[in-house]
C-alpha atoms as a PDB file:
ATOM      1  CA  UNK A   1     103.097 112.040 105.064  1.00  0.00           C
ATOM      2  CA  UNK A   2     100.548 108.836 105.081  1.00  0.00           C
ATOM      3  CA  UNK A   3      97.749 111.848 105.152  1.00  0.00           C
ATOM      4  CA  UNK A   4      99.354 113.425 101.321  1.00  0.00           C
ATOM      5  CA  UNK A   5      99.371 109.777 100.313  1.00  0.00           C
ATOM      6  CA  UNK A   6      95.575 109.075 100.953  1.00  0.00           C
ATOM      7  CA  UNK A   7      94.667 112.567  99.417  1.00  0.00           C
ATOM      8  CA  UNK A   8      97.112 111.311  96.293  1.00  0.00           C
ATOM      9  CA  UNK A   9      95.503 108.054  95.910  1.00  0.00           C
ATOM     10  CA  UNK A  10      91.382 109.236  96.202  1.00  0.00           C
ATOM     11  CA  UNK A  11      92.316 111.923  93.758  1.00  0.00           C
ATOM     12  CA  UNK A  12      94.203 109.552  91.327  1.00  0.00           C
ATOM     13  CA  UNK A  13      91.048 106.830  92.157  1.00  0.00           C
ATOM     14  CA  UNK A  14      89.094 109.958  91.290  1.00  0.00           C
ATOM     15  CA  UNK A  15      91.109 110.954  88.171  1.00  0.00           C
ATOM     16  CA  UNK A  16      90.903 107.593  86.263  1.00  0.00           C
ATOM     17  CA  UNK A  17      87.691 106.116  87.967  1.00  0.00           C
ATOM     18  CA  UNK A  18      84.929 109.102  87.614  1.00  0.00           C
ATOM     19  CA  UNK A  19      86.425 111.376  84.759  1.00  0.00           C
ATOM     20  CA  UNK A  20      88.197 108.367  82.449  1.00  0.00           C
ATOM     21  CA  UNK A  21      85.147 106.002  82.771  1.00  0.00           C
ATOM     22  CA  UNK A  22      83.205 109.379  81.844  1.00  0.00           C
ATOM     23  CA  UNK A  23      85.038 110.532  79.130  1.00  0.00           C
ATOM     24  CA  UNK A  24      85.511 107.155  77.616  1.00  0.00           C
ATOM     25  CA  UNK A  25      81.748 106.926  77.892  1.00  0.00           C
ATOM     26  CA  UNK A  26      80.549 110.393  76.314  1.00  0.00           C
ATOM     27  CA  UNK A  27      83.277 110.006  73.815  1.00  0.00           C
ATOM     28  CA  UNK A  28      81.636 106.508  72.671  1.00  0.00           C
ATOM     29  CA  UNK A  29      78.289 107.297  73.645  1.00  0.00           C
ATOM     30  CA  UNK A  30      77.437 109.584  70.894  1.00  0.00           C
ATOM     31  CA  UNK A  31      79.132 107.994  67.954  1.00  0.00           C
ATOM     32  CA  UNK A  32      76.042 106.852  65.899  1.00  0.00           C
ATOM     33  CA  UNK A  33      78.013 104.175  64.145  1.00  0.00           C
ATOM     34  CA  UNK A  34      78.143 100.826  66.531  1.00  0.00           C
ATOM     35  CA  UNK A  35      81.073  99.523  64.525  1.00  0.00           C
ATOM     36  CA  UNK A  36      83.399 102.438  65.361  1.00  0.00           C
ATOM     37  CA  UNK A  37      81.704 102.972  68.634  1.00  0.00           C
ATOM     38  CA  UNK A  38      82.839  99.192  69.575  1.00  0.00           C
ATOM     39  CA  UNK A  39      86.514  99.410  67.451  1.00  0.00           C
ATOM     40  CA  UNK A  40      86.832 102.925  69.882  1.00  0.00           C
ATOM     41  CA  UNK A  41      85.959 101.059  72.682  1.00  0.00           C
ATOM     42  CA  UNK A  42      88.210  97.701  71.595  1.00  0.00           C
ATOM     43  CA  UNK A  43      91.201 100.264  71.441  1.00  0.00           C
ATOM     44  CA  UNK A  44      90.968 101.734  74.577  1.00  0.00           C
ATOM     45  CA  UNK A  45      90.598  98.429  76.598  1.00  0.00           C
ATOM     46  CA  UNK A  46      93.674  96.853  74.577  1.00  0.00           C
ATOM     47  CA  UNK A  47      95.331 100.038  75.584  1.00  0.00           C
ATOM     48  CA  UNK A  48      94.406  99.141  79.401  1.00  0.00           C
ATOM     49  CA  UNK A  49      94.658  95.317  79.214  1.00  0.00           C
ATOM     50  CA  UNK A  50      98.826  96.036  77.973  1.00  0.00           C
ATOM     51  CA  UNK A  51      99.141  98.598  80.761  1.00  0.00           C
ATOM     52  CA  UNK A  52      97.940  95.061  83.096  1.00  0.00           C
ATOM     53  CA  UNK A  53     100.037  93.129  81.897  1.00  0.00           C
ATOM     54  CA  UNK A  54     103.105  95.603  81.755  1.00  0.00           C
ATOM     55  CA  UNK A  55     102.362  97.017  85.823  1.00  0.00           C
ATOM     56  CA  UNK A  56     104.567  94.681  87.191  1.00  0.00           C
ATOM     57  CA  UNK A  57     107.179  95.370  84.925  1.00  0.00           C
ATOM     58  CA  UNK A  58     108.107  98.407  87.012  1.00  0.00           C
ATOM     59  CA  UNK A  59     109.537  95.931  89.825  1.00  0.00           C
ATOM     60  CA  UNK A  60     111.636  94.333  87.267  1.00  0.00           C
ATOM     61  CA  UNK A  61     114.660  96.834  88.061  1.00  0.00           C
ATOM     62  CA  UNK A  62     114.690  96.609  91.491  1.00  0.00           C
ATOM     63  CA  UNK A  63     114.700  92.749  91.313  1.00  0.00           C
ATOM     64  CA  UNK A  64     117.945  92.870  89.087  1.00  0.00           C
ATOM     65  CA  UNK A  65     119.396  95.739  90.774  1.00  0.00           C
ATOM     66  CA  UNK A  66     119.058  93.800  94.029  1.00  0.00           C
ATOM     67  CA  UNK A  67     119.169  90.409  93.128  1.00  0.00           C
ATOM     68  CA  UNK A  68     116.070  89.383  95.282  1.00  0.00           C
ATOM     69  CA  UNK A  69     112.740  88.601  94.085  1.00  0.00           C
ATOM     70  CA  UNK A  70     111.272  89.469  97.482  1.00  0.00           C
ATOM     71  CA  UNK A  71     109.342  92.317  96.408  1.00  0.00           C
ATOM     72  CA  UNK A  72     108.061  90.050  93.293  1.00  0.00           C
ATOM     73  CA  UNK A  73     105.236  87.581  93.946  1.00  0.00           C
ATOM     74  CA  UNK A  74     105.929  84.526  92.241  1.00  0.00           C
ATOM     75  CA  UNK A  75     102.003  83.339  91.923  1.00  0.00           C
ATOM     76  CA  UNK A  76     100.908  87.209  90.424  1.00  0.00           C
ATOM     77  CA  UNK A  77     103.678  86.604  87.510  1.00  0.00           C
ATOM     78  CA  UNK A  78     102.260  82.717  86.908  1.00  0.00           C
ATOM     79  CA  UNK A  79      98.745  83.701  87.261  1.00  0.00           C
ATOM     80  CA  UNK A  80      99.082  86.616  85.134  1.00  0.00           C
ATOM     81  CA  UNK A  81     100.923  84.511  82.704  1.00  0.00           C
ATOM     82  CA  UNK A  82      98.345  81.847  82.725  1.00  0.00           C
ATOM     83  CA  UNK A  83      95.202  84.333  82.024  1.00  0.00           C
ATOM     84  CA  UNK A  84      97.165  85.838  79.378  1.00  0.00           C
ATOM     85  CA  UNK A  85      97.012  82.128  77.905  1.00  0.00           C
ATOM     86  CA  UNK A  86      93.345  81.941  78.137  1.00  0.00           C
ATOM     87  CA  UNK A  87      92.332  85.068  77.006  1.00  0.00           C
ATOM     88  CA  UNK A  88      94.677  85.052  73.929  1.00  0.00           C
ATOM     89  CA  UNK A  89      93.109  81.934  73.105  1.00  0.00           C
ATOM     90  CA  UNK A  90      89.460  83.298  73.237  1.00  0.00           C
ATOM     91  CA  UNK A  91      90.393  86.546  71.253  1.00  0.00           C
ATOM     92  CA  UNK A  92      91.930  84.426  68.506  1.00  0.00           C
ATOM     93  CA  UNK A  93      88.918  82.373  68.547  1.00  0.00           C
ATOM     94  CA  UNK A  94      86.605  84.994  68.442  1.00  0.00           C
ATOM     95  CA  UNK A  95      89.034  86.713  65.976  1.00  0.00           C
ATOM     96  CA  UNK A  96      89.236  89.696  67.928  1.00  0.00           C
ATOM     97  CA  UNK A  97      92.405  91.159  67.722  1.00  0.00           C
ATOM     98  CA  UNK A  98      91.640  93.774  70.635  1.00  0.00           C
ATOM     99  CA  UNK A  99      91.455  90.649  73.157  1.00  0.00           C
ATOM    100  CA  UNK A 100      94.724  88.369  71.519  1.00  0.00           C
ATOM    101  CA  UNK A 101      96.870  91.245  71.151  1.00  0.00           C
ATOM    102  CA  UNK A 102      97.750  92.907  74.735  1.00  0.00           C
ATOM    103  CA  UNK A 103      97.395  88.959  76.112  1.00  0.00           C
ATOM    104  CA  UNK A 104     100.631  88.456  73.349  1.00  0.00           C
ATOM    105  CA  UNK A 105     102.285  91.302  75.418  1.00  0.00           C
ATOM    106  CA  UNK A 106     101.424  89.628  78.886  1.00  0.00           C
ATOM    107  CA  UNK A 107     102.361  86.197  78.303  1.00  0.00           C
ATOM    108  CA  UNK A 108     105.863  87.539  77.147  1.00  0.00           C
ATOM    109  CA  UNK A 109     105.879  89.691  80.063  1.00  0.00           C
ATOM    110  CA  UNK A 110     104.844  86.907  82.713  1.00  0.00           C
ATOM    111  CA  UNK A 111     107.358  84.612  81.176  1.00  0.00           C
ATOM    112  CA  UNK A 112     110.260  87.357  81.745  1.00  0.00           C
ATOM    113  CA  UNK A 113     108.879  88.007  85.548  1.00  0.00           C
ATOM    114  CA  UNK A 114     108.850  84.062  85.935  1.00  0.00           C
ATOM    115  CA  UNK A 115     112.496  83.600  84.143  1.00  0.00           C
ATOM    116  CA  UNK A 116     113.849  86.369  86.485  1.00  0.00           C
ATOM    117  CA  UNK A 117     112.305  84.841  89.453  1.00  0.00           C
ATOM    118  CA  UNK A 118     114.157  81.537  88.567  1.00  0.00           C
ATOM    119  CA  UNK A 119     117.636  82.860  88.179  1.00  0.00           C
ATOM    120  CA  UNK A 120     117.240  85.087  91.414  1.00  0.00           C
ATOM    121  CA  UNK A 121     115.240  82.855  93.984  1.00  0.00           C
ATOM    122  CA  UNK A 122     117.814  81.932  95.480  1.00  0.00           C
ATOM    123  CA  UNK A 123     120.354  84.803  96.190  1.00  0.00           C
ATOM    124  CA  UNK A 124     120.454  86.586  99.529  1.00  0.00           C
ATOM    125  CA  UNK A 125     118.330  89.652 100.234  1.00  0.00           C
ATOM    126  CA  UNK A 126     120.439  93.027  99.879  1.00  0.00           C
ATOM    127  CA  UNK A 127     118.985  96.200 101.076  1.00  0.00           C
ATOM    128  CA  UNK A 128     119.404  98.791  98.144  1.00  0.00           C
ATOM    129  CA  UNK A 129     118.413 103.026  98.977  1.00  0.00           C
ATOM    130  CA  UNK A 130     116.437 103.930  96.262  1.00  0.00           C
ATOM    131  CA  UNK A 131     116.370 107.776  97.628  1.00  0.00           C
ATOM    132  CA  UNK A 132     118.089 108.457 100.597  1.00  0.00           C
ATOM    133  CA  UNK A 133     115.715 111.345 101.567  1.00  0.00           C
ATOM    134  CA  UNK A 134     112.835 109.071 102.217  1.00  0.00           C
ATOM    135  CA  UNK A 135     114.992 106.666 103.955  1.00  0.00           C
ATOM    136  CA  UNK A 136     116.986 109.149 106.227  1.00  0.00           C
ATOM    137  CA  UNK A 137     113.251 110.071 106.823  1.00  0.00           C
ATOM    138  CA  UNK A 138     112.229 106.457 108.108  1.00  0.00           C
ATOM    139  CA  UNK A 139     114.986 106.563 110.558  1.00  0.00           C
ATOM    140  CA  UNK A 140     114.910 109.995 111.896  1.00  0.00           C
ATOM    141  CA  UNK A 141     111.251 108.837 113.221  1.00  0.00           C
ATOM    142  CA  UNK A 142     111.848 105.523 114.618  1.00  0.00           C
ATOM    143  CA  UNK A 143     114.682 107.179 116.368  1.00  0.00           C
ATOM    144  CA  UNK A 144     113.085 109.842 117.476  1.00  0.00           C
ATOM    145  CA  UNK A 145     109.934 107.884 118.597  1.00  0.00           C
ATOM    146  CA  UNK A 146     112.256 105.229 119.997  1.00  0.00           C
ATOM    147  CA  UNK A 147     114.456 108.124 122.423  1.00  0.00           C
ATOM    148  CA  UNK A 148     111.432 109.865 123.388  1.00  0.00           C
ATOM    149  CA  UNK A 149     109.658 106.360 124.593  1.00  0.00           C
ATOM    150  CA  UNK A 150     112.529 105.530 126.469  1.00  0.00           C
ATOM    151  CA  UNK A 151     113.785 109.331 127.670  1.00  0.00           C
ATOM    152  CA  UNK A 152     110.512 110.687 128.172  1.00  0.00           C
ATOM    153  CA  UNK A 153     110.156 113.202 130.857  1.00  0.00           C
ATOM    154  CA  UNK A 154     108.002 111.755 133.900  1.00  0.00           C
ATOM    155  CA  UNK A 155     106.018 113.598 135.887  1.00  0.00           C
ATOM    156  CA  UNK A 156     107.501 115.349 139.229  1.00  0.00           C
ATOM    157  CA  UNK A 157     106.707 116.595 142.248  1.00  0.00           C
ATOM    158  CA  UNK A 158     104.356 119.845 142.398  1.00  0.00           C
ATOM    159  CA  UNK A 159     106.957 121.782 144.170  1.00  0.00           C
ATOM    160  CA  UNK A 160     109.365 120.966 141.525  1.00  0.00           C
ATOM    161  CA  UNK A 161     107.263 121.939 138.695  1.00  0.00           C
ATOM    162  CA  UNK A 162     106.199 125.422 140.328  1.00  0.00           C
ATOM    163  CA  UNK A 163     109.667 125.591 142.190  1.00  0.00           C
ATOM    164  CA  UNK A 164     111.063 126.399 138.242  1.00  0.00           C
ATOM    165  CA  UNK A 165     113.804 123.471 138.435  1.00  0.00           C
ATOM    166  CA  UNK A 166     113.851 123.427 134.845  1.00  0.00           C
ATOM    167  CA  UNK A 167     114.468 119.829 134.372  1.00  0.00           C
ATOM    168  CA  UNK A 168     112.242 119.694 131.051  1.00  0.00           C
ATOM    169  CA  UNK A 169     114.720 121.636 129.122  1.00  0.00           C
ATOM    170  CA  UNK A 170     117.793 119.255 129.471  1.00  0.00           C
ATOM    171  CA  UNK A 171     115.690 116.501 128.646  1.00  0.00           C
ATOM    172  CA  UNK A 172     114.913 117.815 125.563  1.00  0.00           C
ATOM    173  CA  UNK A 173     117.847 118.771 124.819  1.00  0.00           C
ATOM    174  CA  UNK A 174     119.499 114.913 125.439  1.00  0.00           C
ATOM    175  CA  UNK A 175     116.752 113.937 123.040  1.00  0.00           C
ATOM    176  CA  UNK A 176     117.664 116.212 120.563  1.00  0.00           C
ATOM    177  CA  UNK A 177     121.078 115.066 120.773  1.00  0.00           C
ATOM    178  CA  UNK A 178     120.625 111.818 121.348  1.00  0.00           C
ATOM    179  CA  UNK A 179     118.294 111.987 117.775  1.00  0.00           C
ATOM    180  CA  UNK A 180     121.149 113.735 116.492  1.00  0.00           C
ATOM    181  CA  UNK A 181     123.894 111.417 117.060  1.00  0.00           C
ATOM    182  CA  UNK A 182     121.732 107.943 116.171  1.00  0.00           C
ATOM    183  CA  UNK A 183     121.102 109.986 112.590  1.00  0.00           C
ATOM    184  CA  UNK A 184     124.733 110.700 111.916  1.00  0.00           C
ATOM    185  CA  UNK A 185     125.307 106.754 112.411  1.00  0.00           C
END
């Protein structure tokens, strides 16, 4: 499972590292006109400076639905927040509405992850299943991993071995039931 995660993340790295940067590049590159080589180029970084700023949006749900903000940083949402600030001061400076606008978007947005922090600091942590496939996956191995550390066959005797007492198979099978009942729980 970790192995299909890796493979997922160097061909997503892959994906929007190598060919994005490339296309954006070719697709710039031989524009002849700088002004709408640069207003191309303003309009896809506006379109990736939002997507910042709206990332940790996506935890948003999970800290309402569970009433924690343990799984929300409070010093990402302030210092997101507080660059927002900045940089929405130097694009209306430099009247360059491709830096102000997304930093509109992600001072609004740190403001809601710091507003949402406030009202839910304090309530206790409560465990919520998000899919119960993954999690009934989680325990299956710790239980499994946890029986077979503590029921693991040890080794015997050579006459026992080559005698045929067959002592490996009920072991396995206690393990497989013990795994069974600890997943019905």
């Amino acid at each position: 499972m970790v192995e299909n995660f890796q493979l997922d993340a160097v061909k997503l790295m892959l994906l929007f590292n190598v060919f994005g940067s490339g296309l954006i590049f070719f697709s710039t590159y031989f524009l002849h006109n700088p002004k709408t080589r640069l207003c191309i180029l303003g309009y896809i970084c506006l379109g990736f400076s939002a997507s910042t700023y709206a990332a940790p949006l996506a935890i948003v749900r999970k800290v309402i639905k569970t009433k924690s903000v343990e799984f929300m940083p409070f010093t990402l949402s302030v210092f997101l927040t507080i660059q927002a600030v900045m940089w929405f001061f130097y694009g209306l400076l430099k009247k360059d509405i491709n830096i102000a606008g997304p930093n509109i978007l992600g001072f609004i947005f740190g403001i809601l992850q710091m507003i949402l922090y406030a009202i839910y600091k304090n309530h206790p942590k409560k465990m919520v299943v998000e899919d119960p496939k993954l999690q009934l996956s989680d325990q299956l191995e710790s239980v499994v991993s946890s029986d077979v550390s503590t029921t693991a066959p040890q080794p015997k005797d050579k006459d026992y071995n080559n005698g045929g007492g067959g002592g490996g198979d009920v072991e396995a099978q206690n393990i497989r039931k013990n795994t069974l009942d600890a997943s019905q729980k």
